[in-house]
PDB file of N, CA and C in Angstrom:
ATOM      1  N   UNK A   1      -9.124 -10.216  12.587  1.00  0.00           N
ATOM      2  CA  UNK A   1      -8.690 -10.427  11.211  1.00  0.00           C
ATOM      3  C   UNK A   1      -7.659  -9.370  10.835  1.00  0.00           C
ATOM      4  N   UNK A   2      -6.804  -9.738  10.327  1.00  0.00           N
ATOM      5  CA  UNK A   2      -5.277  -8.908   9.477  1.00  0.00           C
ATOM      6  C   UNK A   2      -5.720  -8.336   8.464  1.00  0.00           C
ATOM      7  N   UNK A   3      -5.688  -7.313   7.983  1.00  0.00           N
ATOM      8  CA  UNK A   3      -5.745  -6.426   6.710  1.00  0.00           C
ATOM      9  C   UNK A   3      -4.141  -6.735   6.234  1.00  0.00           C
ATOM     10  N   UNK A   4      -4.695  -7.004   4.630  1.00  0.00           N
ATOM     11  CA  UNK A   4      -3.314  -7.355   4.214  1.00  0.00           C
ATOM     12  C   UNK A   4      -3.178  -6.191   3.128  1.00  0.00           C
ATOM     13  N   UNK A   5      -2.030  -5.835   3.154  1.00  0.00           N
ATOM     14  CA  UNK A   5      -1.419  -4.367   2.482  1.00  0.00           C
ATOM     15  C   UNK A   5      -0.190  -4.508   1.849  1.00  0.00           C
ATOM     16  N   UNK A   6      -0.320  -4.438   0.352  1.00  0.00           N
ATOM     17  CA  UNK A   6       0.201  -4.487  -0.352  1.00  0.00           C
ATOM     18  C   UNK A   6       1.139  -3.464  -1.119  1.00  0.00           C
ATOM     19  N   UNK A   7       2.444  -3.339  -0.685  1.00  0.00           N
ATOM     20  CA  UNK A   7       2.874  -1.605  -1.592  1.00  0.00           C
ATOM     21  C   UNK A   7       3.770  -2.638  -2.938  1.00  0.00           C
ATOM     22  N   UNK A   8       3.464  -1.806  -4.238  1.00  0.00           N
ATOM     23  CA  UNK A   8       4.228  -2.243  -4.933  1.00  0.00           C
ATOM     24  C   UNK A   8       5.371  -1.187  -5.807  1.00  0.00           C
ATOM     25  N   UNK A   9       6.426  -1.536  -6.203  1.00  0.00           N
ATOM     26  CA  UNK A   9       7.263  -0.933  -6.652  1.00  0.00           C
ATOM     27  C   UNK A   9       8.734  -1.596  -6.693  1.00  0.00           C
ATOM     28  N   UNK A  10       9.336  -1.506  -7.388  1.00  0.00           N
ATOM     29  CA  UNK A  10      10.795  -1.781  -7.549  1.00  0.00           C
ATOM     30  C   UNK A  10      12.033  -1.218  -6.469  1.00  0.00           C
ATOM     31  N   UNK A  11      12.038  -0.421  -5.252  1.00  0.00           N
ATOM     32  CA  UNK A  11      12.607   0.098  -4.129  1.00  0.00           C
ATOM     33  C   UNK A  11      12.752   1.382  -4.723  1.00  0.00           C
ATOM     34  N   UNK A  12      12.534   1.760  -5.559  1.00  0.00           N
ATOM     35  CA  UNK A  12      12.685   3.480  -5.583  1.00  0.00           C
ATOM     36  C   UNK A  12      12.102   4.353  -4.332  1.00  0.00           C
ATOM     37  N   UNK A  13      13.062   5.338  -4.233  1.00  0.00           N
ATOM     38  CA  UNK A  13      12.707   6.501  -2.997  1.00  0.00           C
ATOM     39  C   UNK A  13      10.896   6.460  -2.868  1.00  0.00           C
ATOM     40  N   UNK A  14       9.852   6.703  -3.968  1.00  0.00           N
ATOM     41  CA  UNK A  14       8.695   6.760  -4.017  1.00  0.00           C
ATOM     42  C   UNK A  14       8.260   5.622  -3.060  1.00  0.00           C
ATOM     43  N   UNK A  15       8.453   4.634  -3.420  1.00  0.00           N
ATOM     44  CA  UNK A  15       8.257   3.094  -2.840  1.00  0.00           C
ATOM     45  C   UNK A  15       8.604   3.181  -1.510  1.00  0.00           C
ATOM     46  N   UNK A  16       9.304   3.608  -1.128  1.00  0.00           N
ATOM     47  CA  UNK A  16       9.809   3.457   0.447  1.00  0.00           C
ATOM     48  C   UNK A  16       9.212   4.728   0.864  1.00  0.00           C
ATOM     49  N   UNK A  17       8.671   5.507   0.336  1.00  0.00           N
ATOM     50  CA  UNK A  17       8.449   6.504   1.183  1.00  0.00           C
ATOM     51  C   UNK A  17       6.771   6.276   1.569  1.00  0.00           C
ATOM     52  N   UNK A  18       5.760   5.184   0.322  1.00  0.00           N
ATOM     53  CA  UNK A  18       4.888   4.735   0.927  1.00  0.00           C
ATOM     54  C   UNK A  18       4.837   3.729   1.597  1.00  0.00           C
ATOM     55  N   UNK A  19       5.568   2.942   1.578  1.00  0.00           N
ATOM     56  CA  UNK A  19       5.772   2.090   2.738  1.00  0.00           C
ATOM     57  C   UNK A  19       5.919   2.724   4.083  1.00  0.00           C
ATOM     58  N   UNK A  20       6.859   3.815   4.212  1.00  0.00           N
ATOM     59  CA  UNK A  20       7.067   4.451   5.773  1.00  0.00           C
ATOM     60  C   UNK A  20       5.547   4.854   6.205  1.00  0.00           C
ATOM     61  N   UNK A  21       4.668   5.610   4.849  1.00  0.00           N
ATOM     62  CA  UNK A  21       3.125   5.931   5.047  1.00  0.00           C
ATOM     63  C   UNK A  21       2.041   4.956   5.398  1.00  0.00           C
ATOM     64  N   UNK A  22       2.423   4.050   5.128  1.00  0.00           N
ATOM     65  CA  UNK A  22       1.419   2.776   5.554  1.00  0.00           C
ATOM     66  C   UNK A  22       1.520   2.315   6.599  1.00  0.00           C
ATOM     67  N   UNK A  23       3.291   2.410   7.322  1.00  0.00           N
ATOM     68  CA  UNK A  23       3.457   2.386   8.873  1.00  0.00           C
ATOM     69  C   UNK A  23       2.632   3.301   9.836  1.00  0.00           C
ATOM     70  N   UNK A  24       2.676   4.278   9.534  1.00  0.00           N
ATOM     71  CA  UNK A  24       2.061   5.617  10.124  1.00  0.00           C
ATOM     72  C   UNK A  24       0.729   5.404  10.097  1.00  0.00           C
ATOM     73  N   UNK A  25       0.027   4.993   9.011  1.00  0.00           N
ATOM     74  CA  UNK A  25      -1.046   4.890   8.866  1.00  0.00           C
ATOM     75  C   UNK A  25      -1.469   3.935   9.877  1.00  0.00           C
ATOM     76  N   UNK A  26      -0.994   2.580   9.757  1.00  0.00           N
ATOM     77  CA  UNK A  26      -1.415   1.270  10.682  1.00  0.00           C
ATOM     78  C   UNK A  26      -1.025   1.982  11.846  1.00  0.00           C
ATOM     79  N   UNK A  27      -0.243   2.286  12.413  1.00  0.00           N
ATOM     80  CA  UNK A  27      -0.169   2.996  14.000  1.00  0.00           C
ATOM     81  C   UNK A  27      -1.088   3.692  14.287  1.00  0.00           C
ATOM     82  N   UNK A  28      -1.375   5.102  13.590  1.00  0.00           N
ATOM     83  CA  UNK A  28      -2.314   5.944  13.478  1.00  0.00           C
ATOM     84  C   UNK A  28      -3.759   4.948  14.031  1.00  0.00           C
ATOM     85  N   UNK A  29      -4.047   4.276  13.196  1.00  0.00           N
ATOM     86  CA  UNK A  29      -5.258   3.558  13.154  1.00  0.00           C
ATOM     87  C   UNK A  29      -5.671   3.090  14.274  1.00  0.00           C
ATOM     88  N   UNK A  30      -4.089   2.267  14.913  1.00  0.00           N
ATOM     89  CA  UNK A  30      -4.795   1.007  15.782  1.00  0.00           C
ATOM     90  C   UNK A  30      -5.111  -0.251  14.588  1.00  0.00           C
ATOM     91  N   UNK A  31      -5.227  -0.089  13.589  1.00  0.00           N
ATOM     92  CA  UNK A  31      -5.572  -1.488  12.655  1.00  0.00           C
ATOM     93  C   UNK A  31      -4.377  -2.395  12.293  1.00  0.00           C
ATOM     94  N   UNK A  32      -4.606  -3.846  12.303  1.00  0.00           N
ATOM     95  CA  UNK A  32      -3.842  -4.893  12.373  1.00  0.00           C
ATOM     96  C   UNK A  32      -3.779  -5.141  11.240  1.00  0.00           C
ATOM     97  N   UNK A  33      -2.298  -4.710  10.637  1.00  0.00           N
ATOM     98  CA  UNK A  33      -2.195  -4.917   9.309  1.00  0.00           C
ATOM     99  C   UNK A  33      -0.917  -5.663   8.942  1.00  0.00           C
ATOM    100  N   UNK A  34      -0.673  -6.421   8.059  1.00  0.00           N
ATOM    101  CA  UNK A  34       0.683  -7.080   7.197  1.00  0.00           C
ATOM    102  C   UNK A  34       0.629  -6.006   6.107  1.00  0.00           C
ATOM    103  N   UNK A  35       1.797  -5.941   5.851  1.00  0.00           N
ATOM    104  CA  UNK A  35       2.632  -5.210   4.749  1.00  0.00           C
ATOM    105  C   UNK A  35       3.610  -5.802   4.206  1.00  0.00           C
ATOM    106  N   UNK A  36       3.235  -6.004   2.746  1.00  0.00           N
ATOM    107  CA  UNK A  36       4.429  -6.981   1.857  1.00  0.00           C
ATOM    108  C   UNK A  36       4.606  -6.031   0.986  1.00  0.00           C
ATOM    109  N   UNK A  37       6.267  -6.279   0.518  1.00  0.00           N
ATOM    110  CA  UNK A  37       6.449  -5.218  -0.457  1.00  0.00           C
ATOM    111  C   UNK A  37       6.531  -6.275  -1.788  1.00  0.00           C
ATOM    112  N   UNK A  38       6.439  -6.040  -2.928  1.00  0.00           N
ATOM    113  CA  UNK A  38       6.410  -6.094  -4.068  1.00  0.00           C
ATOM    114  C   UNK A  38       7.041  -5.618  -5.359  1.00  0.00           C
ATOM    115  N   UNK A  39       8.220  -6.463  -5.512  1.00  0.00           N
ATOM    116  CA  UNK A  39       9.510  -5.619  -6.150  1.00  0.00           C
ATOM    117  C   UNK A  39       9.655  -5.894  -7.751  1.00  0.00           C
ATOM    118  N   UNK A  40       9.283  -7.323  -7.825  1.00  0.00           N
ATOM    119  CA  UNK A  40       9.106  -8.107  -9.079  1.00  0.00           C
ATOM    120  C   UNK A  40       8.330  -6.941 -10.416  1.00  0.00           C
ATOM    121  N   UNK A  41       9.077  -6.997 -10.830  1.00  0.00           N
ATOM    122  CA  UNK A  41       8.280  -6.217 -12.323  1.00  0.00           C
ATOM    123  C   UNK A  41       6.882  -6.824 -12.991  1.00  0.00           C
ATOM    124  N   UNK A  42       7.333  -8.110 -13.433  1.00  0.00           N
ATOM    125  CA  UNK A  42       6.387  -9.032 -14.166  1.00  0.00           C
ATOM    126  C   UNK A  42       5.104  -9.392 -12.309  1.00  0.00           C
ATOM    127  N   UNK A  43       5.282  -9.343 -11.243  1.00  0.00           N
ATOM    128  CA  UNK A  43       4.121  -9.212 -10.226  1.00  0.00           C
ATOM    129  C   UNK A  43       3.276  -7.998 -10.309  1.00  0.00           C
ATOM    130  N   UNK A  44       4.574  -6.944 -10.614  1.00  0.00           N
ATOM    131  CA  UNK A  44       4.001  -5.475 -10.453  1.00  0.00           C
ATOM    132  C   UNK A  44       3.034  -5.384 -11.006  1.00  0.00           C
ATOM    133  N   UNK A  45       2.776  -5.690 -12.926  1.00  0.00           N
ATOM    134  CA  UNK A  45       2.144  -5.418 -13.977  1.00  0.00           C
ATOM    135  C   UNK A  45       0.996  -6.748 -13.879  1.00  0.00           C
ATOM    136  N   UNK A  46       1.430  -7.721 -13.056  1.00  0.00           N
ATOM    137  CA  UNK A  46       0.191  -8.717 -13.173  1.00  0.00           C
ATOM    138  C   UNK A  46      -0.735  -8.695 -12.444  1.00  0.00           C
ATOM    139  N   UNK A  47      -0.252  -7.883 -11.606  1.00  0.00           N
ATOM    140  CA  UNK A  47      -1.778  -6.875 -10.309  1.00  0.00           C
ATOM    141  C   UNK A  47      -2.092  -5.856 -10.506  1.00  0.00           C
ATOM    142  N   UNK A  48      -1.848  -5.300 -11.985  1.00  0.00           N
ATOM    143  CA  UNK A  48      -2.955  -4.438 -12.652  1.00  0.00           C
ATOM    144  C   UNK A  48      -2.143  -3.099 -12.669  1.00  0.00           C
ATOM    145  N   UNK A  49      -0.913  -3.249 -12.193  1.00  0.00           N
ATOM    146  CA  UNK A  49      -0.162  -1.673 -11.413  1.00  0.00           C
ATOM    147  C   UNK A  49       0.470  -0.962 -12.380  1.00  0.00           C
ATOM    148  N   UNK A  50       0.252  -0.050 -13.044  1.00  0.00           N
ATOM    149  CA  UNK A  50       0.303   0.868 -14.153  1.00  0.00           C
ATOM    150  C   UNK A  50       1.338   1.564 -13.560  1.00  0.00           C
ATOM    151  N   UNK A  51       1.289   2.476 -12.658  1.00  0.00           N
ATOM    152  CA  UNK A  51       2.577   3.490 -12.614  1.00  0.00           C
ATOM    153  C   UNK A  51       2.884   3.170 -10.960  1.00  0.00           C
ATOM    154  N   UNK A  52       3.996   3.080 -10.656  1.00  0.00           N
ATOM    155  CA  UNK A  52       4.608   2.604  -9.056  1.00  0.00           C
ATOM    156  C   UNK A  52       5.065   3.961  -8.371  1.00  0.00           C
ATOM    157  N   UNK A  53       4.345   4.480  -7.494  1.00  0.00           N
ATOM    158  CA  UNK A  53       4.249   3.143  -6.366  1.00  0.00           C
ATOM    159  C   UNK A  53       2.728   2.826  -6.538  1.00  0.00           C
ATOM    160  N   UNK A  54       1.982   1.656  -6.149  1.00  0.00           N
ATOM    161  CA  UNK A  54       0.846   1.005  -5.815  1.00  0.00           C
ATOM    162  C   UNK A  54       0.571   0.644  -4.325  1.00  0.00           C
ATOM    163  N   UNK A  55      -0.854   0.967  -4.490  1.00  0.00           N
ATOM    164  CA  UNK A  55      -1.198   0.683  -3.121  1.00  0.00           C
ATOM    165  C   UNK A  55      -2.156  -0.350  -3.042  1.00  0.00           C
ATOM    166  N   UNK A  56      -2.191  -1.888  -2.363  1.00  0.00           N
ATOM    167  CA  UNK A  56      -3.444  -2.427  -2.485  1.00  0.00           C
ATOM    168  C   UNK A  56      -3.576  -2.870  -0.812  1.00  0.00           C
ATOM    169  N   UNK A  57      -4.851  -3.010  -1.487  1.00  0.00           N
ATOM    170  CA  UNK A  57      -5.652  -2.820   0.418  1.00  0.00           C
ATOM    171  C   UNK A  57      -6.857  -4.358   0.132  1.00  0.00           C
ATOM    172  N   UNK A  58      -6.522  -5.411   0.765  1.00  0.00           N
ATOM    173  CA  UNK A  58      -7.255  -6.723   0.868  1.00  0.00           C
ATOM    174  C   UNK A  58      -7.578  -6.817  -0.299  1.00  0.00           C
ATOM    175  N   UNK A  59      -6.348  -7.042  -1.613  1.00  0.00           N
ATOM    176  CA  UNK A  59      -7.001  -7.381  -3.011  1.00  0.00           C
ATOM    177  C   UNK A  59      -7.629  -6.266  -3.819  1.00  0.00           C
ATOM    178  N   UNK A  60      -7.527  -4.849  -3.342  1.00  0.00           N
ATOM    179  CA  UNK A  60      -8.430  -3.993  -3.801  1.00  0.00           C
ATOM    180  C   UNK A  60      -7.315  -2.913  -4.364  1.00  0.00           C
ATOM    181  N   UNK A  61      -6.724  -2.993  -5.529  1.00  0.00           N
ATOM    182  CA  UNK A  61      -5.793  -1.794  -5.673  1.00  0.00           C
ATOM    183  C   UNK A  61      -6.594  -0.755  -5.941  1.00  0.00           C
ATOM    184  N   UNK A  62      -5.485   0.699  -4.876  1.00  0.00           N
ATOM    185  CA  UNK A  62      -6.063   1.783  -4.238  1.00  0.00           C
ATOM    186  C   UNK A  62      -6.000   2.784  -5.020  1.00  0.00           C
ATOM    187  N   UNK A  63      -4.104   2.858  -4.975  1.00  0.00           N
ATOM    188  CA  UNK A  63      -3.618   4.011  -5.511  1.00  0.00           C
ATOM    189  C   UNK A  63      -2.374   3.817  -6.352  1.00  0.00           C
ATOM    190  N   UNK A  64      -2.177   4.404  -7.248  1.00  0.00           N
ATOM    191  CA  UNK A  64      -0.875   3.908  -8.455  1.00  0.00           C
ATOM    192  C   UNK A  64      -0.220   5.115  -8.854  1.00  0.00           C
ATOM    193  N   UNK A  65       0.693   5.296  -9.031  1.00  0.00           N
ATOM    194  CA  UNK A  65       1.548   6.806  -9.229  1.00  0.00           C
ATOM    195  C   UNK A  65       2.320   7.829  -8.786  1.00  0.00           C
ATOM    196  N   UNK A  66       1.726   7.225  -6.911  1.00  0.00           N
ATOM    197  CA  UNK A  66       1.284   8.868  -6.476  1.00  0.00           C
ATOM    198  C   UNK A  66       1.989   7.861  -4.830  1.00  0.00           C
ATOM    199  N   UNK A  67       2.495   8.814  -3.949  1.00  0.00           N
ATOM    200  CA  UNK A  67       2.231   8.492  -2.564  1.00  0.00           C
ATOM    201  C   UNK A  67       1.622   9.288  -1.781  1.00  0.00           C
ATOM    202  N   UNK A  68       0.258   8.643  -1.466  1.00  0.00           N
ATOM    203  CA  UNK A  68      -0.470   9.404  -0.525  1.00  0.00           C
ATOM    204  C   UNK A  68      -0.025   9.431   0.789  1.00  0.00           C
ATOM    205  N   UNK A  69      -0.377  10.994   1.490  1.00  0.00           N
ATOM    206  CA  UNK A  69      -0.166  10.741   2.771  1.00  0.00           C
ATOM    207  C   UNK A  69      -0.496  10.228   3.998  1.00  0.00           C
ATOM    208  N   UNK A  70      -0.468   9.953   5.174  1.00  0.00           N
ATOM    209  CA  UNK A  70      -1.099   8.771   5.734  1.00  0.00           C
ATOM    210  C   UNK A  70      -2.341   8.902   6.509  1.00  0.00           C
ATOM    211  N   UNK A  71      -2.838  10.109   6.809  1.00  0.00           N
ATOM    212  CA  UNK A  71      -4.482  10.521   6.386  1.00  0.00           C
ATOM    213  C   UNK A  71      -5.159  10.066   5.681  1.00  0.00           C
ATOM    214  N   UNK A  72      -4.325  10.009   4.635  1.00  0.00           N
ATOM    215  CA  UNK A  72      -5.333   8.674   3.770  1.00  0.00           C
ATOM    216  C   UNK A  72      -5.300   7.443   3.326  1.00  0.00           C
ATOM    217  N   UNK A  73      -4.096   7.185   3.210  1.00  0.00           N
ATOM    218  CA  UNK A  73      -4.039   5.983   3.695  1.00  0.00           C
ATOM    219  C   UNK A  73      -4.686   5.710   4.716  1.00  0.00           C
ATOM    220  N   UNK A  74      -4.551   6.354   5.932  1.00  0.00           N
ATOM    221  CA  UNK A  74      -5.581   5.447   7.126  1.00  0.00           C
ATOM    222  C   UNK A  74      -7.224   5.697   6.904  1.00  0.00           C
ATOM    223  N   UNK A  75      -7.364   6.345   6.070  1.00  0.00           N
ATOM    224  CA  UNK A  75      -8.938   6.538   5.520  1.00  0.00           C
ATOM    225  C   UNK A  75      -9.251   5.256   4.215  1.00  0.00           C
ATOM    226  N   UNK A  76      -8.348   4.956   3.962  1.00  0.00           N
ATOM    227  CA  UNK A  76      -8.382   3.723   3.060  1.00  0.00           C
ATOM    228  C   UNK A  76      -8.395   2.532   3.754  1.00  0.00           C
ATOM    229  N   UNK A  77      -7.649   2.714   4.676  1.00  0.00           N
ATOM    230  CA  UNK A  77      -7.567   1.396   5.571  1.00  0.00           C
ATOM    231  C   UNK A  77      -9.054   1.370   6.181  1.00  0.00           C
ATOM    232  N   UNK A  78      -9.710   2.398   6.972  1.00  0.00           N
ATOM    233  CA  UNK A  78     -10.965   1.965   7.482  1.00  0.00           C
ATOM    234  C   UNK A  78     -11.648   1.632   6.346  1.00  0.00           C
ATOM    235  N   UNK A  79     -11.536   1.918   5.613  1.00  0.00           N
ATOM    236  CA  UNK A  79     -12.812   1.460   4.389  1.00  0.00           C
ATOM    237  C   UNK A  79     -12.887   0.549   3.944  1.00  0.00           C
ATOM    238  N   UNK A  80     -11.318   0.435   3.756  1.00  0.00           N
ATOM    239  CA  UNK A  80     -11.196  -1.558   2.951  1.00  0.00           C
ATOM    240  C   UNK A  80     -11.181  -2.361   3.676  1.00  0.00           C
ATOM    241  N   UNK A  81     -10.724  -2.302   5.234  1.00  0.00           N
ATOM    242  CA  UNK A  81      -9.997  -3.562   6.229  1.00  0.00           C
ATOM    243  C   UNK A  81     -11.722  -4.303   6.375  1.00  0.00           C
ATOM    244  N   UNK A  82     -11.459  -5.541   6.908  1.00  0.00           N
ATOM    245  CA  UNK A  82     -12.048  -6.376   7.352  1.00  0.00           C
ATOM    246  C   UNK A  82     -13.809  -6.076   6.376  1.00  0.00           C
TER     247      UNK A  82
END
């Protein structure tokens, strides 16, 4: 089964820089993940996402504001995937 991973944000530097973290993370892991980015404003705010960048992990938003590094992200990933 695919863990599906969600970064949201409008492409600001923040946004891409958790996206590069979620790469790292899924490598790191070994876990089989999709990554969609999420650029739309009116998507952003209708998945609950208060301050960008957002992180959601199988429907479960993680993290909002902030880019974590990929330590934890991959500690998020074991917890939420499958």
């Amino acid at each position: 089964m695919s863990t599906h991973i969600t970064v949201f944000g409008p492409g600001c530097a923040n946004c891409v820089r958790l996206d590069k973290e979620v790469h790292k993370a899924l490598a790191a892991t070994g876990i089989n993940g999709t990554v969609t980015n999420v650029t739309d404003y009116a998507d952003i705010a209708a998945a609950g996402v208060t301050a960008t960048p957002g992180l959601m992990i199988n429907g479960e938003l993680l993290v909002t504001g902030r880019v974590p590094k990929a330590q934890e992200i991959g500690e998020l990933l074991t917890r939420y995937s499958g």
